[in-house]
PDB file of N, CA and C in Angstrom:
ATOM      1  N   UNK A   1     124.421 -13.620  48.497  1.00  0.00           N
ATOM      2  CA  UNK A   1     125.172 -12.851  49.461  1.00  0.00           C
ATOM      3  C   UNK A   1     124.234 -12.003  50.308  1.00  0.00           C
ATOM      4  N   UNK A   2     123.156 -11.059  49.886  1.00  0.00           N
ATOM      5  CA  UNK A   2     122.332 -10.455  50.882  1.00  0.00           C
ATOM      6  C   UNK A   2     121.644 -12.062  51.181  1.00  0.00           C
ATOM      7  N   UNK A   3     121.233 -12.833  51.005  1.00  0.00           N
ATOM      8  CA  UNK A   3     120.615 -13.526  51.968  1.00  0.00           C
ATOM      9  C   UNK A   3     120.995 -13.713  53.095  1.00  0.00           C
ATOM     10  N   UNK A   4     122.440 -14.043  52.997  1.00  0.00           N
ATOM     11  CA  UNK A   4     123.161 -14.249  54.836  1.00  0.00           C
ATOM     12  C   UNK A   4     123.618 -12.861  55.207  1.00  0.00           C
ATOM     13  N   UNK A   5     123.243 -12.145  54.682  1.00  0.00           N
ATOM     14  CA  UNK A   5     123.714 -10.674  55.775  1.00  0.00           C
ATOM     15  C   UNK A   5     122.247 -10.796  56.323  1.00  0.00           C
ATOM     16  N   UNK A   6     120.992 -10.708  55.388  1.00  0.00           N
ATOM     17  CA  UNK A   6     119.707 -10.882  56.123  1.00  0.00           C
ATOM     18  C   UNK A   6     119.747 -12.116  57.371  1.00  0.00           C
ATOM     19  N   UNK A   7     120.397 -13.114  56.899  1.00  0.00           N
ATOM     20  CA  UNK A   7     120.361 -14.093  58.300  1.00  0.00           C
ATOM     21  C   UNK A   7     121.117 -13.665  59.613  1.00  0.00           C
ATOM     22  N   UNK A   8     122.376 -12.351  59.175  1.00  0.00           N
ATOM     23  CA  UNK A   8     122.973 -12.311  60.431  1.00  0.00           C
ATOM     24  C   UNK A   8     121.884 -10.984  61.303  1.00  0.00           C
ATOM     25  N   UNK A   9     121.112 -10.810  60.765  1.00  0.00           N
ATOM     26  CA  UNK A   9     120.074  -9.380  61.238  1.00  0.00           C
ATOM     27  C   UNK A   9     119.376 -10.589  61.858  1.00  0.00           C
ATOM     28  N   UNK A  10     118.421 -12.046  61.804  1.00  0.00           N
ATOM     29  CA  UNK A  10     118.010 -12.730  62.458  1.00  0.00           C
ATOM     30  C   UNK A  10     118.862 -12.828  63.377  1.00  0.00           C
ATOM     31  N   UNK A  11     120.371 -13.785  63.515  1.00  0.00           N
ATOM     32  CA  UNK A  11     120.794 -14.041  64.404  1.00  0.00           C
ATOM     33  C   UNK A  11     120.914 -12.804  65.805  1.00  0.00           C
ATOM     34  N   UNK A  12     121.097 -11.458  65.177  1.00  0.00           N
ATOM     35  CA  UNK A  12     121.462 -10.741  66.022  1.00  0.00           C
ATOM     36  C   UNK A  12     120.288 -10.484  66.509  1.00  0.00           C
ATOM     37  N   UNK A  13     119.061 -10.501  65.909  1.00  0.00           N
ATOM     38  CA  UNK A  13     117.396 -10.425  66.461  1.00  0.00           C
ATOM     39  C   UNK A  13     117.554 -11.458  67.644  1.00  0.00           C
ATOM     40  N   UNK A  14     117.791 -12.524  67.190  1.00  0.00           N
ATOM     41  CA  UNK A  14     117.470 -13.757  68.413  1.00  0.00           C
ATOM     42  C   UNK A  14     118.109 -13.457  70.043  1.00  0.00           C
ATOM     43  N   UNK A  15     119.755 -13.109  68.931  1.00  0.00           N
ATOM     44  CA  UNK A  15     120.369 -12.913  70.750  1.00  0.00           C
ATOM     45  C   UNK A  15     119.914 -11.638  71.552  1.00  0.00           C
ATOM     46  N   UNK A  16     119.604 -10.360  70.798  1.00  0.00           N
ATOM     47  CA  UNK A  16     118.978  -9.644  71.512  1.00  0.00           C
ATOM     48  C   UNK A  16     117.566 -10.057  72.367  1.00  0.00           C
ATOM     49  N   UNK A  17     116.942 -10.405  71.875  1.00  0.00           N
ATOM     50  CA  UNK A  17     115.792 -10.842  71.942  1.00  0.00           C
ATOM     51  C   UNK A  17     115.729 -11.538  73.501  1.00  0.00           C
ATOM     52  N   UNK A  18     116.701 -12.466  73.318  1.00  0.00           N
ATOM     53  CA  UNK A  18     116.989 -13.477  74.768  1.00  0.00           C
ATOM     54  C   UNK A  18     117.256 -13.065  75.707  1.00  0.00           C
ATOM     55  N   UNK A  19     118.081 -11.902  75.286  1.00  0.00           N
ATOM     56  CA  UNK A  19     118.749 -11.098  76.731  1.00  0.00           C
ATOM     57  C   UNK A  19     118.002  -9.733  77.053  1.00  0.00           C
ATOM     58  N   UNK A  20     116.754  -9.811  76.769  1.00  0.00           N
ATOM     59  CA  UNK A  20     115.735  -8.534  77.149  1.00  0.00           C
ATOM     60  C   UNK A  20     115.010  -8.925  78.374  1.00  0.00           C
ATOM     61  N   UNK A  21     115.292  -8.941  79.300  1.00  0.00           N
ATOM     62  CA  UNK A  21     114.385  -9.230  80.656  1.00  0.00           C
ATOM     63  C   UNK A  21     113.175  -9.084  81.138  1.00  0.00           C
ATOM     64  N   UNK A  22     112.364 -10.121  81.108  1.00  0.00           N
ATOM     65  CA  UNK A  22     110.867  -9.375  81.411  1.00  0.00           C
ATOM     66  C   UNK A  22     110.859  -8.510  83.464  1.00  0.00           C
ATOM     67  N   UNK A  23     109.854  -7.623  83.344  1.00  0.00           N
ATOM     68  CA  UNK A  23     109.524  -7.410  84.358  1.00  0.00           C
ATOM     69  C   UNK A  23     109.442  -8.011  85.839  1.00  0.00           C
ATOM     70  N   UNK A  24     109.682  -7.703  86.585  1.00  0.00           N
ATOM     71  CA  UNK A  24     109.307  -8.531  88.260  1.00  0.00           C
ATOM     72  C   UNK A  24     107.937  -8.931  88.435  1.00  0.00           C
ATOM     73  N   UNK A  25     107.771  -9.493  88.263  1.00  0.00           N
ATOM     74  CA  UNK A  25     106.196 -10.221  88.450  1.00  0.00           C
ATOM     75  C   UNK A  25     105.132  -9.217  89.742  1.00  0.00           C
ATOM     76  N   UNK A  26     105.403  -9.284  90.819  1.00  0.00           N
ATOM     77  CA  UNK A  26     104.925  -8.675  91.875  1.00  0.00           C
ATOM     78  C   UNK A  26     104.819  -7.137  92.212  1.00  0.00           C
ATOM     79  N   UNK A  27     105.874  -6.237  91.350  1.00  0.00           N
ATOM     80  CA  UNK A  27     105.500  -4.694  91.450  1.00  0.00           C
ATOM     81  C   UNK A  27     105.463  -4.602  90.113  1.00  0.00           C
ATOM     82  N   UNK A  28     105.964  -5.063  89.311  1.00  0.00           N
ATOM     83  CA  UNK A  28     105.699  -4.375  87.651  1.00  0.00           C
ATOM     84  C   UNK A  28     107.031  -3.665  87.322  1.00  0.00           C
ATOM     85  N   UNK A  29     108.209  -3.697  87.967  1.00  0.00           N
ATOM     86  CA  UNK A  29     109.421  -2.720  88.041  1.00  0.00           C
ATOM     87  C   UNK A  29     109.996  -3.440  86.982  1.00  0.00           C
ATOM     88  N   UNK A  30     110.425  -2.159  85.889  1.00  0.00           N
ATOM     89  CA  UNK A  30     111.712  -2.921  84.535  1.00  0.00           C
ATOM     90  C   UNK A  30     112.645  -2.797  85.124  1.00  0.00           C
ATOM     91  N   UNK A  31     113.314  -3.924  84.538  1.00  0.00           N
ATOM     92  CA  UNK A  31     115.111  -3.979  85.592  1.00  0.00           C
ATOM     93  C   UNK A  31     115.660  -3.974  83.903  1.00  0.00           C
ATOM     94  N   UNK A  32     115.438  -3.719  82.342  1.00  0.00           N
ATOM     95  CA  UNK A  32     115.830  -3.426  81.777  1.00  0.00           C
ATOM     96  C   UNK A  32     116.403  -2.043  81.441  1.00  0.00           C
ATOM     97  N   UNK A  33     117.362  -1.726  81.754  1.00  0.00           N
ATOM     98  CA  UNK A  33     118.047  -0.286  81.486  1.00  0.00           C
ATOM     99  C   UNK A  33     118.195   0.154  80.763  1.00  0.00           C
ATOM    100  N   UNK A  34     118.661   1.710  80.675  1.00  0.00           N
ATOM    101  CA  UNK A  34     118.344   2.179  79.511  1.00  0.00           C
ATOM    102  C   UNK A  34     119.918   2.169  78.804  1.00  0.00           C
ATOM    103  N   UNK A  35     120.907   1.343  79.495  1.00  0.00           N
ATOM    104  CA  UNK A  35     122.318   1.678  78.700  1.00  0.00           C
ATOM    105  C   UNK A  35     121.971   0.243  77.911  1.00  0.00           C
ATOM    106  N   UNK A  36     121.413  -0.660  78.620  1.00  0.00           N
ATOM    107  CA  UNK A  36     121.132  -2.144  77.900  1.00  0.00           C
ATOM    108  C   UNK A  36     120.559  -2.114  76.902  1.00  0.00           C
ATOM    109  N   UNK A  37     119.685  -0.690  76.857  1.00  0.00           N
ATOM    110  CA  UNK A  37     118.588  -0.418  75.703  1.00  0.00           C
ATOM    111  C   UNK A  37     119.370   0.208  74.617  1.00  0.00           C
ATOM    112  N   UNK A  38     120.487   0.891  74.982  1.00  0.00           N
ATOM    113  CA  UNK A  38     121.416   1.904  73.937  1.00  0.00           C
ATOM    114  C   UNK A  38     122.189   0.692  73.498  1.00  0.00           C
ATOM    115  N   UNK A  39     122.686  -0.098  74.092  1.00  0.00           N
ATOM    116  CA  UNK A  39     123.492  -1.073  73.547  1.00  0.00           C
ATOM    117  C   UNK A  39     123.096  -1.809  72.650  1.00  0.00           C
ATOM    118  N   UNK A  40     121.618  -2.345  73.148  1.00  0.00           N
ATOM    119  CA  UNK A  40     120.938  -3.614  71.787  1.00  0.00           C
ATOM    120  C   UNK A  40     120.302  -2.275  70.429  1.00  0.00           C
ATOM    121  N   UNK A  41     119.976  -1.341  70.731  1.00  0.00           N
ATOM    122  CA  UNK A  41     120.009  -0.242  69.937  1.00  0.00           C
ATOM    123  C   UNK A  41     121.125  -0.157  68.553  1.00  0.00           C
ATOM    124  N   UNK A  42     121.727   0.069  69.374  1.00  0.00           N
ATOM    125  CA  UNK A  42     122.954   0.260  68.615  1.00  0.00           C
ATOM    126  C   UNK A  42     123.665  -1.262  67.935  1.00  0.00           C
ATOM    127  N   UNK A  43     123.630  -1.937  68.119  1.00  0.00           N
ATOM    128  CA  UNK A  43     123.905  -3.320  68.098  1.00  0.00           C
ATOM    129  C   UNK A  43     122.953  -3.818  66.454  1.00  0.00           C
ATOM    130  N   UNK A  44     121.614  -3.231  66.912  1.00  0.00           N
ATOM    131  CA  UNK A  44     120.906  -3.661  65.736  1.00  0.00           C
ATOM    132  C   UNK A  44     120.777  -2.718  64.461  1.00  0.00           C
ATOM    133  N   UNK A  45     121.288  -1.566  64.853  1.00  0.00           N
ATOM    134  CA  UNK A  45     121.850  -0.104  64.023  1.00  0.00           C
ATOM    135  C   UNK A  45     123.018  -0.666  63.385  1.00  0.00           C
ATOM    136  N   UNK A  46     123.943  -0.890  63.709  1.00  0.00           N
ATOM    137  CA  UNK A  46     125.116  -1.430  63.256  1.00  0.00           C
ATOM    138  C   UNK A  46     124.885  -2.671  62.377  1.00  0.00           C
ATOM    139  N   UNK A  47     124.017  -3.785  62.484  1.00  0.00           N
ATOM    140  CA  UNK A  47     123.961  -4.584  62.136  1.00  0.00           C
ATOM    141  C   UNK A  47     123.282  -4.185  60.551  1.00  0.00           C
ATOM    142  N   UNK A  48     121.795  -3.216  60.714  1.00  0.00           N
ATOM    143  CA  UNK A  48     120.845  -3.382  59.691  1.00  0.00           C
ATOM    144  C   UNK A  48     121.926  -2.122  58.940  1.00  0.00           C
ATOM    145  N   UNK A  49     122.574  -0.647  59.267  1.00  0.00           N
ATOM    146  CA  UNK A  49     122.890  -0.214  58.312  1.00  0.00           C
ATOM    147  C   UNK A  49     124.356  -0.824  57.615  1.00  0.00           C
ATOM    148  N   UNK A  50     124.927  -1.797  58.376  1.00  0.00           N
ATOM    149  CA  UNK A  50     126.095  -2.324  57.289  1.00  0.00           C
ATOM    150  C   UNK A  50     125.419  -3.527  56.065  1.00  0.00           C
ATOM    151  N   UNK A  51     124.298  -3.876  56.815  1.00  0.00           N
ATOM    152  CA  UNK A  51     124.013  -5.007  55.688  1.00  0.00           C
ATOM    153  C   UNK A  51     122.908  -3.842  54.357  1.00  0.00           C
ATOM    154  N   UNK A  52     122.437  -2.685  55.123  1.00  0.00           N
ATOM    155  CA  UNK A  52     122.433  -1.787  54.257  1.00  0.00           C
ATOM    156  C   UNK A  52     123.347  -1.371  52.751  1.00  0.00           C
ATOM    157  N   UNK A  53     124.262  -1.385  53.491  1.00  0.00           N
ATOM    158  CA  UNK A  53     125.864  -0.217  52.912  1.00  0.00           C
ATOM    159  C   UNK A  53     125.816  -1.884  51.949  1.00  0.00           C
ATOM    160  N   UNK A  54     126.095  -2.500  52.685  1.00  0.00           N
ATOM    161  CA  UNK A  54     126.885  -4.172  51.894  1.00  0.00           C
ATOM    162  C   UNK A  54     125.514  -4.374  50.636  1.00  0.00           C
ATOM    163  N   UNK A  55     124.199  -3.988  50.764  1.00  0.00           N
ATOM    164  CA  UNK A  55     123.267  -4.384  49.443  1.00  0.00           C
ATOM    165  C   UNK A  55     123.190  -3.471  48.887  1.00  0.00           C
ATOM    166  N   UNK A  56     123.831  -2.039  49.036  1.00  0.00           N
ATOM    167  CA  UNK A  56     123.922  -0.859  47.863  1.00  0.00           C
ATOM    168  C   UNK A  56     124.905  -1.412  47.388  1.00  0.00           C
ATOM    169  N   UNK A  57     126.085  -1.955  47.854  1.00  0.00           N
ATOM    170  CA  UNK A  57     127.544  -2.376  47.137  1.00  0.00           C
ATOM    171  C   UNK A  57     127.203  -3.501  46.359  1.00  0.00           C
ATOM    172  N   UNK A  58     126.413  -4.372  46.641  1.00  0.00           N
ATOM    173  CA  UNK A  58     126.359  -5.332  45.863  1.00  0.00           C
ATOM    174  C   UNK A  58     125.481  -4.871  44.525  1.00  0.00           C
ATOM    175  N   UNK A  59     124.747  -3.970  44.440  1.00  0.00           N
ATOM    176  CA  UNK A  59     124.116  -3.502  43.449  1.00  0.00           C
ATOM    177  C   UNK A  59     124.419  -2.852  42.567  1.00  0.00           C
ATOM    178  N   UNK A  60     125.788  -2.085  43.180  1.00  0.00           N
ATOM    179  CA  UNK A  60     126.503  -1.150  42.432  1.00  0.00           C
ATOM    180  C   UNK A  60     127.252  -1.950  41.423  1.00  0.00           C
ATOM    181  N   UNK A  61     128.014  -3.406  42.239  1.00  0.00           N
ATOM    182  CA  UNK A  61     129.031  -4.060  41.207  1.00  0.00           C
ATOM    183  C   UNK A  61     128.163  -4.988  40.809  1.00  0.00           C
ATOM    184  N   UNK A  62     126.828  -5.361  40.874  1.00  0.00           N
ATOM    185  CA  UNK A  62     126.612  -5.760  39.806  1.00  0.00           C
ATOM    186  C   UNK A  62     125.956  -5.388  38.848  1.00  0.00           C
ATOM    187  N   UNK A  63     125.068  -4.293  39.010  1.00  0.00           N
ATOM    188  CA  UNK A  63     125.407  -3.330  37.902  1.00  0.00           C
ATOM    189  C   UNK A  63     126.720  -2.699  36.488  1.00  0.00           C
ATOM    190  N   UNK A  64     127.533  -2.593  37.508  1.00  0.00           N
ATOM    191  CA  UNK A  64     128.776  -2.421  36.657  1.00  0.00           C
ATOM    192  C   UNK A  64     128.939  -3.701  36.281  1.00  0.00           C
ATOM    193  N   UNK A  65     128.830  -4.580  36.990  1.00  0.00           N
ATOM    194  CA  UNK A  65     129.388  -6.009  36.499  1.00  0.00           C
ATOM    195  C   UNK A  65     128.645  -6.459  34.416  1.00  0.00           C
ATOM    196  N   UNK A  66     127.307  -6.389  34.773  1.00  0.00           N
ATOM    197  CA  UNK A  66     126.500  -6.500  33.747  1.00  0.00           C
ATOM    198  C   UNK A  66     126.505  -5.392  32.698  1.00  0.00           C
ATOM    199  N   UNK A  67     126.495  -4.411  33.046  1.00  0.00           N
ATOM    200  CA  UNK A  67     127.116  -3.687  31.920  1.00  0.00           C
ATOM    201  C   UNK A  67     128.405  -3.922  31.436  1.00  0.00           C
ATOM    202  N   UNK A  68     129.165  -3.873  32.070  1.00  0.00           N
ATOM    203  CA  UNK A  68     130.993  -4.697  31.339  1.00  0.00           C
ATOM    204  C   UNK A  68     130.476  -5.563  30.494  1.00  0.00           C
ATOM    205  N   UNK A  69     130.362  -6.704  30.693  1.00  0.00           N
ATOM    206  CA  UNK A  69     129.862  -7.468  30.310  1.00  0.00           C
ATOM    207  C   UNK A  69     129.387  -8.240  28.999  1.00  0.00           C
ATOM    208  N   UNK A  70     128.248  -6.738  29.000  1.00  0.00           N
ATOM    209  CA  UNK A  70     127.241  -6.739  27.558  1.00  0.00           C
ATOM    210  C   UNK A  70     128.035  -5.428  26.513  1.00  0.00           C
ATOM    211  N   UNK A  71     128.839  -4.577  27.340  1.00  0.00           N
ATOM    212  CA  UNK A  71     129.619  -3.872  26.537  1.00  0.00           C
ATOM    213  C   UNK A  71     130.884  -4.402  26.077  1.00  0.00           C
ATOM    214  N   UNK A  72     131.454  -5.492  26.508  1.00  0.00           N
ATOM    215  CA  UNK A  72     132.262  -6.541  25.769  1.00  0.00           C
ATOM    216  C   UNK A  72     132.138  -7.338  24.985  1.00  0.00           C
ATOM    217  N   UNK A  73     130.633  -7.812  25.535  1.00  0.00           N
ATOM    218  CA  UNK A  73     130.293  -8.895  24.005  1.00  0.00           C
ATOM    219  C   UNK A  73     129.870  -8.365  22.996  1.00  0.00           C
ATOM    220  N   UNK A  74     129.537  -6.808  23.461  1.00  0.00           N
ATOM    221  CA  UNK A  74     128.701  -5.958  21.828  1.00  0.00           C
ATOM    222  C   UNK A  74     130.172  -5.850  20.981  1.00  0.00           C
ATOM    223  N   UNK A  75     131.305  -5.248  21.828  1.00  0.00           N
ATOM    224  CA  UNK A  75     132.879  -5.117  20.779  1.00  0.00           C
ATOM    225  C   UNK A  75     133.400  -6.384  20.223  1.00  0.00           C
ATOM    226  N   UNK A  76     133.086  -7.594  20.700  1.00  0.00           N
ATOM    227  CA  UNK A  76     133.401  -8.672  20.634  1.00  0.00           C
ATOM    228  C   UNK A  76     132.523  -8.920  18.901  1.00  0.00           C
ATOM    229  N   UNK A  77     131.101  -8.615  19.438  1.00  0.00           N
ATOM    230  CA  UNK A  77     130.482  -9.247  18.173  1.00  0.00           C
ATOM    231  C   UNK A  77     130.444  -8.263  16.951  1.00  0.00           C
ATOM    232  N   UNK A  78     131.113  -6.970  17.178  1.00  0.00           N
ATOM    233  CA  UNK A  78     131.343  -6.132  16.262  1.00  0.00           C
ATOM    234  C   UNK A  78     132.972  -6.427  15.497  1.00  0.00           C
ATOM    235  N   UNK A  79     134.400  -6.932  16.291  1.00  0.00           N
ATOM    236  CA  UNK A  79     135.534  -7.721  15.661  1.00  0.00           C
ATOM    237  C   UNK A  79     134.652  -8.913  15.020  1.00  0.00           C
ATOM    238  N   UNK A  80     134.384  -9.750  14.900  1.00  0.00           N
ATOM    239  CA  UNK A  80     134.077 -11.308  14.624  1.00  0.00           C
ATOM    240  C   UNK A  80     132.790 -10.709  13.551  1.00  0.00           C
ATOM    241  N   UNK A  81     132.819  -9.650  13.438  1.00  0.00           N
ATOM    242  CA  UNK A  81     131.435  -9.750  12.586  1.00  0.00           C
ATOM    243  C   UNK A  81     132.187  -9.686  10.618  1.00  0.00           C
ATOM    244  N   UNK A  82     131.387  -9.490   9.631  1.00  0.00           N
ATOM    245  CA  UNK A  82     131.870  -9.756   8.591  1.00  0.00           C
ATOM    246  C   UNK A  82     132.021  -7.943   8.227  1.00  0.00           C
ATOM    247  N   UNK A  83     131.515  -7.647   9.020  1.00  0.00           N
ATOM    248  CA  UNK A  83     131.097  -6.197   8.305  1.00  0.00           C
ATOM    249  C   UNK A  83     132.801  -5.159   8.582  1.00  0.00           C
ATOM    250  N   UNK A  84     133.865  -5.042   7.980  1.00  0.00           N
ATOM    251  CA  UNK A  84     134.872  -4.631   8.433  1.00  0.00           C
ATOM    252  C   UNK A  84     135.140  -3.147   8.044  1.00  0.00           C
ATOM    253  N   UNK A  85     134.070  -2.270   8.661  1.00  0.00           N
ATOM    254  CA  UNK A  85     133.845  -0.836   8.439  1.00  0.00           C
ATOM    255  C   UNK A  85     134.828  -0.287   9.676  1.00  0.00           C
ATOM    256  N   UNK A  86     135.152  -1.294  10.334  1.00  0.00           N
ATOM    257  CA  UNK A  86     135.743  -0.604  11.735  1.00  0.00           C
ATOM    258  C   UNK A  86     137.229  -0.698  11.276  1.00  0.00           C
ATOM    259  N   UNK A  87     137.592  -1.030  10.510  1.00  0.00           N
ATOM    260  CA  UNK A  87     139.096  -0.887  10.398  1.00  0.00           C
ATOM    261  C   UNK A  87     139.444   0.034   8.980  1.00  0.00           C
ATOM    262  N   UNK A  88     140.452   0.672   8.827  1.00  0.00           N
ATOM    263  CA  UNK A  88     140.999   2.224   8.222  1.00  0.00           C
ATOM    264  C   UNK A  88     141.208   1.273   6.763  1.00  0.00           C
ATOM    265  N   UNK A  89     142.201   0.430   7.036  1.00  0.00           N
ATOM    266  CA  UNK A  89     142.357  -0.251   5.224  1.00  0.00           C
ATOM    267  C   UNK A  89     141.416  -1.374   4.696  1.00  0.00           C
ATOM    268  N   UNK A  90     140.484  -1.379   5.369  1.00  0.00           N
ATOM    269  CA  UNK A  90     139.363  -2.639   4.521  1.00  0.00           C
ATOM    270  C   UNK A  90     139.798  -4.144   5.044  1.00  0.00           C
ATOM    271  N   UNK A  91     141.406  -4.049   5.178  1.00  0.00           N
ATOM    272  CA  UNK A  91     141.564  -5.882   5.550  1.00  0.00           C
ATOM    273  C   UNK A  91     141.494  -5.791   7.026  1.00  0.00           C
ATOM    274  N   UNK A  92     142.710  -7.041   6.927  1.00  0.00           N
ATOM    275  CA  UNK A  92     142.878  -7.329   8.499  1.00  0.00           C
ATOM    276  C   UNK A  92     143.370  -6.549   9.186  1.00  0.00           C
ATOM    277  N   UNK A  93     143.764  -6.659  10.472  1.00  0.00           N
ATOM    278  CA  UNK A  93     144.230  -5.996  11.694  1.00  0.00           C
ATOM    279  C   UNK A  93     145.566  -5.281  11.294  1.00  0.00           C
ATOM    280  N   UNK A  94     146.424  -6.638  10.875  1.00  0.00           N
ATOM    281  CA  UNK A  94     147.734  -6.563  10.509  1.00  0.00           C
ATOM    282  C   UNK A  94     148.323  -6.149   9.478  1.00  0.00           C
ATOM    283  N   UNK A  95     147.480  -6.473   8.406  1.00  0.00           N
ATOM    284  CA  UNK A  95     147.657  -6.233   6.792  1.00  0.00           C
ATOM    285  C   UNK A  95     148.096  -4.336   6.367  1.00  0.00           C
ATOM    286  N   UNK A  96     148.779  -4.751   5.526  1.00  0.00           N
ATOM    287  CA  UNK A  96     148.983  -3.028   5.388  1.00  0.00           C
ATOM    288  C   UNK A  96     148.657  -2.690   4.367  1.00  0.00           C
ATOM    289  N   UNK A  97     147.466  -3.167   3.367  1.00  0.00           N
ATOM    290  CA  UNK A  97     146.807  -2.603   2.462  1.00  0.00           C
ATOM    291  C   UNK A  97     147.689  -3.165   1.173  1.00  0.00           C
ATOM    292  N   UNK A  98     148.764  -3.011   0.949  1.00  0.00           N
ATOM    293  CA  UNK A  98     149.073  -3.591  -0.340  1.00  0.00           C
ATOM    294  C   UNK A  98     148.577  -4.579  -0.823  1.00  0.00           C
ATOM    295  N   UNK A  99     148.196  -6.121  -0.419  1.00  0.00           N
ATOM    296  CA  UNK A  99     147.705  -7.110  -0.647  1.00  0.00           C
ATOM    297  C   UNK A  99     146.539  -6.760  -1.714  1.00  0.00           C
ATOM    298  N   UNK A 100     145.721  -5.483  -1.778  1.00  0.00           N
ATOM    299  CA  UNK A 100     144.604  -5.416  -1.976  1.00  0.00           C
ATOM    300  C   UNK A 100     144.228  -5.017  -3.261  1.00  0.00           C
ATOM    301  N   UNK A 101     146.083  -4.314  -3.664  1.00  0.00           N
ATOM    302  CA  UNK A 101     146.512  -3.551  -4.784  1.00  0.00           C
ATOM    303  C   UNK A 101     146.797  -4.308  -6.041  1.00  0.00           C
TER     304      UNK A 101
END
């Protein structure tokens, strides 16, 4: 997933890129403006801090993701284990201790 947010920061590199005008050959005068300049500015601001925001988010849930995870299979392998210290009457889940009597 960050790989193609990184590809849409290329794409938006390219089209900016194309539409930057070189100079007049004969006086040296930029006919690039400065609202054209606020626009691709901003354009590439927008672009790099959402794919920003979007790879803290992805880090966050998968972080949480991997911890869930490994904190499920640790409860998991603590039910299924033989060792039945986690339950109040010694048996099963269901059992209500008489069986034992």
């Amino acid at each position: 997933m960050a790989g193609v947010i990184g590809i849409y920061g290329l794409i938006i590199a390219v089209i900016l890129g194309g539409n930057i005008p070189s100079p007049t050959v004969g006086t040296g005068e930029n006919i690039y403006s400065i609202y054209t300049g606020m626009a691709h500015l901003c354009a590439g601001l927008c672009c790099g801090l959402s794919g920003l925001a979007a790879g803290g988010c992805i880090g966050i849930i998968g972080d949480y993701g991997v911890r869930s995870v490994g904190y499920r299979s640790s409860n998991i392998s603590v039910i299924f284990s033989n060792d039945k210290s986690g339950f109040e009457d010694g048996g099963e889940e269901g059992s209500s201790g008489d069986e034992n009597k």
